[in-house]
N, C-alpha and C. Protein backbone atom coordinates (compact mmCIF):
# COMPACT_ATOMS: atom_id res chain seq x y z
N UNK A 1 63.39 120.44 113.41
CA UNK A 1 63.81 119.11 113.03
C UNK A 1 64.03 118.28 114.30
N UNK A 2 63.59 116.82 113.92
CA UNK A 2 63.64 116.52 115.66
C UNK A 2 64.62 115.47 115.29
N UNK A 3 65.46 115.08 116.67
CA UNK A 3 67.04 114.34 116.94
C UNK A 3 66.40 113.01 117.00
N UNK A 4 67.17 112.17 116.49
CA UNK A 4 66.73 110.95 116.99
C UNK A 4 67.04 111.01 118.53
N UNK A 5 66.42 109.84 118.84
CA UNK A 5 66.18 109.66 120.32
C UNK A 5 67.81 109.32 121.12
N UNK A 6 68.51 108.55 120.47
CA UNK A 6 69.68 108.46 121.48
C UNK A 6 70.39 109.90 120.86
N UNK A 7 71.28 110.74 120.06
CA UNK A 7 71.00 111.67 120.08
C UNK A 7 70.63 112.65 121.05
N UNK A 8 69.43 112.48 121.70
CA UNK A 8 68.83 113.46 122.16
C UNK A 8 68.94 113.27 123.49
N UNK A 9 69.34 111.94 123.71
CA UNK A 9 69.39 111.46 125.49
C UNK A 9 70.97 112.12 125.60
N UNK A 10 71.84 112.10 124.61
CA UNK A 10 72.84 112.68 124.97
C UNK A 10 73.20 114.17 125.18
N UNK A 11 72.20 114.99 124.14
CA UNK A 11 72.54 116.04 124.98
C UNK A 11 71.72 116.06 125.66
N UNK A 12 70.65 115.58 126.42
CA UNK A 12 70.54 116.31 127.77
C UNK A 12 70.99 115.97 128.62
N UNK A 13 71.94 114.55 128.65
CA UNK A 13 73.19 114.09 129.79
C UNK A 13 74.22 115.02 129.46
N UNK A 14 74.54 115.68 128.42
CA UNK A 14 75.26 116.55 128.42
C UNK A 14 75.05 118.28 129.12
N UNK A 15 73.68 118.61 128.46
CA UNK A 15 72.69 119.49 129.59
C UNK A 15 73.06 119.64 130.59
N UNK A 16 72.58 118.60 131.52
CA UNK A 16 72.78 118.33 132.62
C UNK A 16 73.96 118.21 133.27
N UNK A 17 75.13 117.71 132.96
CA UNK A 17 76.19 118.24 133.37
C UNK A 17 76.97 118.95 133.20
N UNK A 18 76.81 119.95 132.22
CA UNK A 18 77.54 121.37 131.64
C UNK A 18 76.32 122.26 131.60
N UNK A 19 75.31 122.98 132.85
CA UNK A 19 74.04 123.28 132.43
C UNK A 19 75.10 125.08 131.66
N UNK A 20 76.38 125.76 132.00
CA UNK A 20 76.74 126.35 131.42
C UNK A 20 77.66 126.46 130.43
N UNK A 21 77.38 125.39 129.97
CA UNK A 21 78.58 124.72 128.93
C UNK A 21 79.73 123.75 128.56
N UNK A 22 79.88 123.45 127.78
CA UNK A 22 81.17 122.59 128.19
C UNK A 22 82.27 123.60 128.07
N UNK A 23 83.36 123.08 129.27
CA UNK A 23 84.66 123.49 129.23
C UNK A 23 85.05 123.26 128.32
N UNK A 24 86.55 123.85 127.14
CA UNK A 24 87.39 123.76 126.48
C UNK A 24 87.93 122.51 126.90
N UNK A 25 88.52 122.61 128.27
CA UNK A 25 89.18 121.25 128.49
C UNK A 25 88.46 119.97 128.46
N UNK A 26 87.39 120.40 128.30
CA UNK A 26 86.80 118.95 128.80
C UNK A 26 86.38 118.26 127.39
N UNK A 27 86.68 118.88 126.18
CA UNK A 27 86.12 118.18 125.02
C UNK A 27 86.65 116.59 124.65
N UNK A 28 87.98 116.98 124.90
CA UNK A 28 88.36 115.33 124.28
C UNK A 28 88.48 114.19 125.59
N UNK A 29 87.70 114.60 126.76
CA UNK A 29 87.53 113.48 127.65
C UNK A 29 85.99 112.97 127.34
N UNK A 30 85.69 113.95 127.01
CA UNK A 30 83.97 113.74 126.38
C UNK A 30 83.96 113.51 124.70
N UNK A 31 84.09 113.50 124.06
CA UNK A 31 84.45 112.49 123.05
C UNK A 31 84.77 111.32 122.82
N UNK A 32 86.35 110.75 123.85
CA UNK A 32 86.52 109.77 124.24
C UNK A 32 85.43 108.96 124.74
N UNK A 33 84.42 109.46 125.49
CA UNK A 33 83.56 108.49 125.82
C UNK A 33 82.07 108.53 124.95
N UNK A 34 82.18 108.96 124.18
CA UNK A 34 81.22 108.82 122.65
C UNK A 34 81.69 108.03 122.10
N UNK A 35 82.64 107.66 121.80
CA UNK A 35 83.64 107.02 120.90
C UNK A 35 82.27 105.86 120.52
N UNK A 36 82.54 105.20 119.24
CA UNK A 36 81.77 104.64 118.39
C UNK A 36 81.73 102.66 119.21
N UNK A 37 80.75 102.78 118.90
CA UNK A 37 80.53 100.72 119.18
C UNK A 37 79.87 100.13 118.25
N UNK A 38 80.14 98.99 118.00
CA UNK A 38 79.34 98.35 117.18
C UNK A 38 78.10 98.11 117.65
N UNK A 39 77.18 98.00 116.74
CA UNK A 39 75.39 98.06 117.16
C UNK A 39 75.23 96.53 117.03
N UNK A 40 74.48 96.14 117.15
CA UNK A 40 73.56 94.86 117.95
C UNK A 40 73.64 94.27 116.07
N UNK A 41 73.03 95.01 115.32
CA UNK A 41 73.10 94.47 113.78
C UNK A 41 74.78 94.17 113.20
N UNK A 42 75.59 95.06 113.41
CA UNK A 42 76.75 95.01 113.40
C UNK A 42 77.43 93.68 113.69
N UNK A 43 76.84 93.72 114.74
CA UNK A 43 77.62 92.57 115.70
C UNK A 43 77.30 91.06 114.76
N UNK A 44 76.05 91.01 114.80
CA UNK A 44 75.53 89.95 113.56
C UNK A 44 75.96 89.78 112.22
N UNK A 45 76.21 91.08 111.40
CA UNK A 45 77.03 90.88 110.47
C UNK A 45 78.30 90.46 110.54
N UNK A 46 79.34 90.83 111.60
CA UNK A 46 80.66 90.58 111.39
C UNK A 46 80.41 89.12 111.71
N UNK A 47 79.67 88.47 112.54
CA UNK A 47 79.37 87.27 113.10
C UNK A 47 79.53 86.58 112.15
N UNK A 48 78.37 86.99 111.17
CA UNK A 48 77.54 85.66 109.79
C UNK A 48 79.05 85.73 109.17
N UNK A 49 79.46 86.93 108.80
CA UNK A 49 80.50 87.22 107.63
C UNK A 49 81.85 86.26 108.01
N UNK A 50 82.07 85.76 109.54
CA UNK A 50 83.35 85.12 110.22
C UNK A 50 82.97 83.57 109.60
N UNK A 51 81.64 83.36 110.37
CA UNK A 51 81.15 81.95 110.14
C UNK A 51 81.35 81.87 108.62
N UNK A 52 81.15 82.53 107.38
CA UNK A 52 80.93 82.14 106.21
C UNK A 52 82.29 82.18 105.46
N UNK A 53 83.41 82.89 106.16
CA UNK A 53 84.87 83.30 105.34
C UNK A 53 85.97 82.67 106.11
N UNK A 54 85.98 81.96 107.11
CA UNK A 54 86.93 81.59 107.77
C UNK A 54 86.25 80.27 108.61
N UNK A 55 87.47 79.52 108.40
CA UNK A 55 87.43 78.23 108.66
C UNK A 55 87.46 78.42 110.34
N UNK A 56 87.06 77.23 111.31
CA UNK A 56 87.24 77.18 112.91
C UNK A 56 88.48 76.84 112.80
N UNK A 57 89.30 77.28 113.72
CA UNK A 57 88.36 77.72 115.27
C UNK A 57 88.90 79.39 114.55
N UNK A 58 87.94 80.58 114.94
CA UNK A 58 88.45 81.75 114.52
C UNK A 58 89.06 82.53 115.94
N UNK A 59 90.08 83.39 115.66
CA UNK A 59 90.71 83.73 116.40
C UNK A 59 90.18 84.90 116.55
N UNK A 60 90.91 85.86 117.46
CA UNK A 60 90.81 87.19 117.80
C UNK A 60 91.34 88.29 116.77
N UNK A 61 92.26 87.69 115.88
CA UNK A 61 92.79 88.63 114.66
C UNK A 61 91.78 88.88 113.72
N UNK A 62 91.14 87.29 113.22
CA UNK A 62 90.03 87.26 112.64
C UNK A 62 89.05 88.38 112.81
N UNK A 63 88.37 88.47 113.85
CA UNK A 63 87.38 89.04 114.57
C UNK A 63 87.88 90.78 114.11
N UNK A 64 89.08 90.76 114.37
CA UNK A 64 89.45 92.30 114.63
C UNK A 64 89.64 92.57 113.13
N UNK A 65 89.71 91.87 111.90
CA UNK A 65 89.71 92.61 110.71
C UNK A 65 88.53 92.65 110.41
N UNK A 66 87.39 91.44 110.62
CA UNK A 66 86.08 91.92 110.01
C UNK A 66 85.55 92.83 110.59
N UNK A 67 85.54 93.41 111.96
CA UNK A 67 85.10 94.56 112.49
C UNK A 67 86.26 95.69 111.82
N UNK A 68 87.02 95.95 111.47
CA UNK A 68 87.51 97.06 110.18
C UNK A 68 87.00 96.73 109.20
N UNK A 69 86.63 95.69 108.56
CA UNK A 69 86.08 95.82 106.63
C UNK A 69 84.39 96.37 107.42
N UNK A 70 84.01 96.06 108.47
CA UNK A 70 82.52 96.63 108.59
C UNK A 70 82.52 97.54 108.76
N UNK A 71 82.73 98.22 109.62
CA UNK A 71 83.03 99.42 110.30
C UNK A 71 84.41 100.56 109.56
N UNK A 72 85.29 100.57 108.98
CA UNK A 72 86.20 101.11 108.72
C UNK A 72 86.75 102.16 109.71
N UNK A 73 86.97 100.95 110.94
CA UNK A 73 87.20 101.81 112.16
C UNK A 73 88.49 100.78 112.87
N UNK A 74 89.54 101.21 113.18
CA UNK A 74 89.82 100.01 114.44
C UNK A 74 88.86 99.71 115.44
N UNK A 75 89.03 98.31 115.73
CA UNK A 75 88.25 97.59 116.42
C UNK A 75 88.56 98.09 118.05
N UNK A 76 87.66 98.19 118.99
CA UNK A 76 87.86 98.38 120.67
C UNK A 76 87.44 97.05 120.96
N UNK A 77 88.40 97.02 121.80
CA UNK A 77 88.14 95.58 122.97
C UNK A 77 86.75 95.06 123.34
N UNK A 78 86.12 95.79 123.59
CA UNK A 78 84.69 95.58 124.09
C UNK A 78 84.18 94.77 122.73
N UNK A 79 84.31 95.64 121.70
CA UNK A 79 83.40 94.73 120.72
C UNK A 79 84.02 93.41 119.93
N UNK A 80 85.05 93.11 120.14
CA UNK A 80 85.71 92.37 119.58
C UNK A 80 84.91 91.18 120.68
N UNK A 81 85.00 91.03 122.05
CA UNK A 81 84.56 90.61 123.03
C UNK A 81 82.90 90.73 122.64
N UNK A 82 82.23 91.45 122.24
CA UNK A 82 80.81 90.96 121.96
C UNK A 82 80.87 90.43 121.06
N UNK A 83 81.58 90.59 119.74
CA UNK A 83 81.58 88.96 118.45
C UNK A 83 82.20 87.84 119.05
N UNK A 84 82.93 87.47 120.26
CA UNK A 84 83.53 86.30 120.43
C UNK A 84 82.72 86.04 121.28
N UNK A 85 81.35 86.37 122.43
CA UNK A 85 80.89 85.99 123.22
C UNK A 85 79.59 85.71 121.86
N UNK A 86 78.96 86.13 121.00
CA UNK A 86 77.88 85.72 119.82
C UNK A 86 78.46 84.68 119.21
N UNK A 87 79.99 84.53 119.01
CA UNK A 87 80.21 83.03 118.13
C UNK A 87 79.92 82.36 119.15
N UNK A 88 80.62 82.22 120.81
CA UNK A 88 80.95 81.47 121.84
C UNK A 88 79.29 80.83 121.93
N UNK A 89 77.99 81.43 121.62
CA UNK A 89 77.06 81.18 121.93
C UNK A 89 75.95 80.82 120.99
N UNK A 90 77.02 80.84 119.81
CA UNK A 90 76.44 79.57 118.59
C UNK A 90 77.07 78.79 118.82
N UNK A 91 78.28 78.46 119.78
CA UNK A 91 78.46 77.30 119.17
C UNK A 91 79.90 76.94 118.66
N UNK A 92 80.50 78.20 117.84
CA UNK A 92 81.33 78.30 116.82
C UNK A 92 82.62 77.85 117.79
N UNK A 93 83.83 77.08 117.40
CA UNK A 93 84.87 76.85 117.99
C UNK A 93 85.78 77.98 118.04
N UNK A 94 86.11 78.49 119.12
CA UNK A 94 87.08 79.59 119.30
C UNK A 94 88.43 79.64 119.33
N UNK A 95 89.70 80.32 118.52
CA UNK A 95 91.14 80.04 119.46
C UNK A 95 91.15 80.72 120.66
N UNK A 96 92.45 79.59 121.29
CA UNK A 96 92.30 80.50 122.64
C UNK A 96 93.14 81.70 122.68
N UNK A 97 94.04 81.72 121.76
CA UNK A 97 94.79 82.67 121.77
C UNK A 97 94.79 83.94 120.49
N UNK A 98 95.05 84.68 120.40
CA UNK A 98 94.96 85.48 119.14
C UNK A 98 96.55 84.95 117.98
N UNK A 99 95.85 84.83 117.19
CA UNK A 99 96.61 84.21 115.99
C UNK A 99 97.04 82.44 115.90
N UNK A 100 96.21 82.17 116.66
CA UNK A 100 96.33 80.61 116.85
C UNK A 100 95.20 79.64 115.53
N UNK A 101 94.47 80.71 115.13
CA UNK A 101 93.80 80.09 114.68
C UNK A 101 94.25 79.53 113.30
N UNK A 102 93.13 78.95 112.24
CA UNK A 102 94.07 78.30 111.00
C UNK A 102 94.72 79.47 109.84
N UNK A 103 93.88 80.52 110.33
CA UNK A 103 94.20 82.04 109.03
C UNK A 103 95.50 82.96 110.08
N UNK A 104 96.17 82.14 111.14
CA UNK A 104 97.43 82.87 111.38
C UNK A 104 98.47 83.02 110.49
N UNK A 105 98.90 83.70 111.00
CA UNK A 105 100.44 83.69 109.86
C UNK A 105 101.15 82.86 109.91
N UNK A 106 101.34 82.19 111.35
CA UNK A 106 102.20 80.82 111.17
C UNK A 106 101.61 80.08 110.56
N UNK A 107 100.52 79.66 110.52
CA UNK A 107 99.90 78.36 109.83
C UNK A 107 100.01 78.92 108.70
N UNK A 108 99.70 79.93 107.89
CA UNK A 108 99.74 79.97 106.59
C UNK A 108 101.18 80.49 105.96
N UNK A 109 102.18 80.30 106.77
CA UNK A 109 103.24 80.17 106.50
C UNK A 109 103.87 78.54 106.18
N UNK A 110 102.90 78.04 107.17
CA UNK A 110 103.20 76.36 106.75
C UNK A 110 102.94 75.70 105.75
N UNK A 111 101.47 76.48 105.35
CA UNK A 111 100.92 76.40 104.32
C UNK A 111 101.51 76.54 102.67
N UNK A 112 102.47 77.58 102.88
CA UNK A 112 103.12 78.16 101.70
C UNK A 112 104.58 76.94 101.86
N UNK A 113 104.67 76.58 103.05
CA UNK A 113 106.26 75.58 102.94
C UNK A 113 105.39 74.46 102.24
N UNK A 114 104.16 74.13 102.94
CA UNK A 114 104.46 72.63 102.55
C UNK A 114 103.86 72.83 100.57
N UNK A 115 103.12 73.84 100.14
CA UNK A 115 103.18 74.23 98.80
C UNK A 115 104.10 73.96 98.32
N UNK A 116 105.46 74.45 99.13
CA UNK A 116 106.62 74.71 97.80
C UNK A 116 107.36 73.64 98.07
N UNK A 117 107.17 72.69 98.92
CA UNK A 117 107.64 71.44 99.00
C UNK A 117 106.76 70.33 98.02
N UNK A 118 105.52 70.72 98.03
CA UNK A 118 105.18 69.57 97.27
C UNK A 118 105.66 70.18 95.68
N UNK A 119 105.49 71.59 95.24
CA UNK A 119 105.66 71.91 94.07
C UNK A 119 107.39 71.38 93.32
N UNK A 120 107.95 71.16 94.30
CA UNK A 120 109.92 70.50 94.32
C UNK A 120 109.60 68.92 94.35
N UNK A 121 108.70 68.05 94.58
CA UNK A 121 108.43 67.08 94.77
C UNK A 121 108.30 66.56 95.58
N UNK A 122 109.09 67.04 97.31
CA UNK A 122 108.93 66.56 98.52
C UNK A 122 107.53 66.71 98.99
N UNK A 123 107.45 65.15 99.74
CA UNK A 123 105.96 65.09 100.52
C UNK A 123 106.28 66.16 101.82
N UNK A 124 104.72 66.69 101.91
CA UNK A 124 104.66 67.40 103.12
C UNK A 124 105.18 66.94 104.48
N UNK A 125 105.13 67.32 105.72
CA UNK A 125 105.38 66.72 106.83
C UNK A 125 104.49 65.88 106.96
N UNK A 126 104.53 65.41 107.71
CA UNK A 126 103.17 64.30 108.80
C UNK A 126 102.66 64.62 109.49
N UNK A 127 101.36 64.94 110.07
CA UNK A 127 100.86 65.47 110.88
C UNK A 127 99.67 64.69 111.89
N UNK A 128 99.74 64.46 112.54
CA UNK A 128 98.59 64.07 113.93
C UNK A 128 97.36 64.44 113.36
């Protein structure tokens, strides 16, 4: 049965540096660096799926749950950083900060005041 090709580049980088095996100790430093990334298609889906479910500017929280509903993985830094450099390069308006954006909790905490203010009869605040 033949390996797919990346697969197969790995063990013989593995080969090659354990030509008598791997150490016991050395398994979970070598794992750690297998550890999973999002693929190039990936990256495009969580992309389209941000642009189509969430209003601008999207934040970094954003980013980090649709890479869990895709993946059913926590998100690593790196890839969170390749969906914000693919929006950054459509185009898409970014927050600068994580949770700044309009699907934070503060804002949709404001959201729920000024609800239950208008639902009591008071007008919302004023806003710029």
């Amino acid at each position: 049965m033949a390996l797919p090709p990346f697969l197969t580049s790995i063990l013989g980088w593995l080969r090659a540096g354990y030509p008598n095996g791997v150490p016991e100790q050395d398994y979970v430093p070598l794992i750690a660096l297998l550890r999973r990334r999002l693929s190039d298609e990936e990256v495009h889906a969580v992309t389209d799926a941000l642009v189509e479910q969430f209003p601008p500017p999207i934040d970094k929280i954003d980013i980090q749950v649709l890479i869990t509903k895709v993946t059913d993985e926590m998100p690593i830094e790196s890839d969170v950083e390749r969906v914000r450099a693919h929006l950054a390069a459509g185009g898409w308006p970014l927050a600068d900060e994580p949770g700044d954006g309009p699907n934070s909790a503060a804002t949709l905490r404001a959201l729920d005041r000024d609800a239950e203010s208008a639902a009591d009869g008071d007008a919302p605040p004023e806003t710029d």
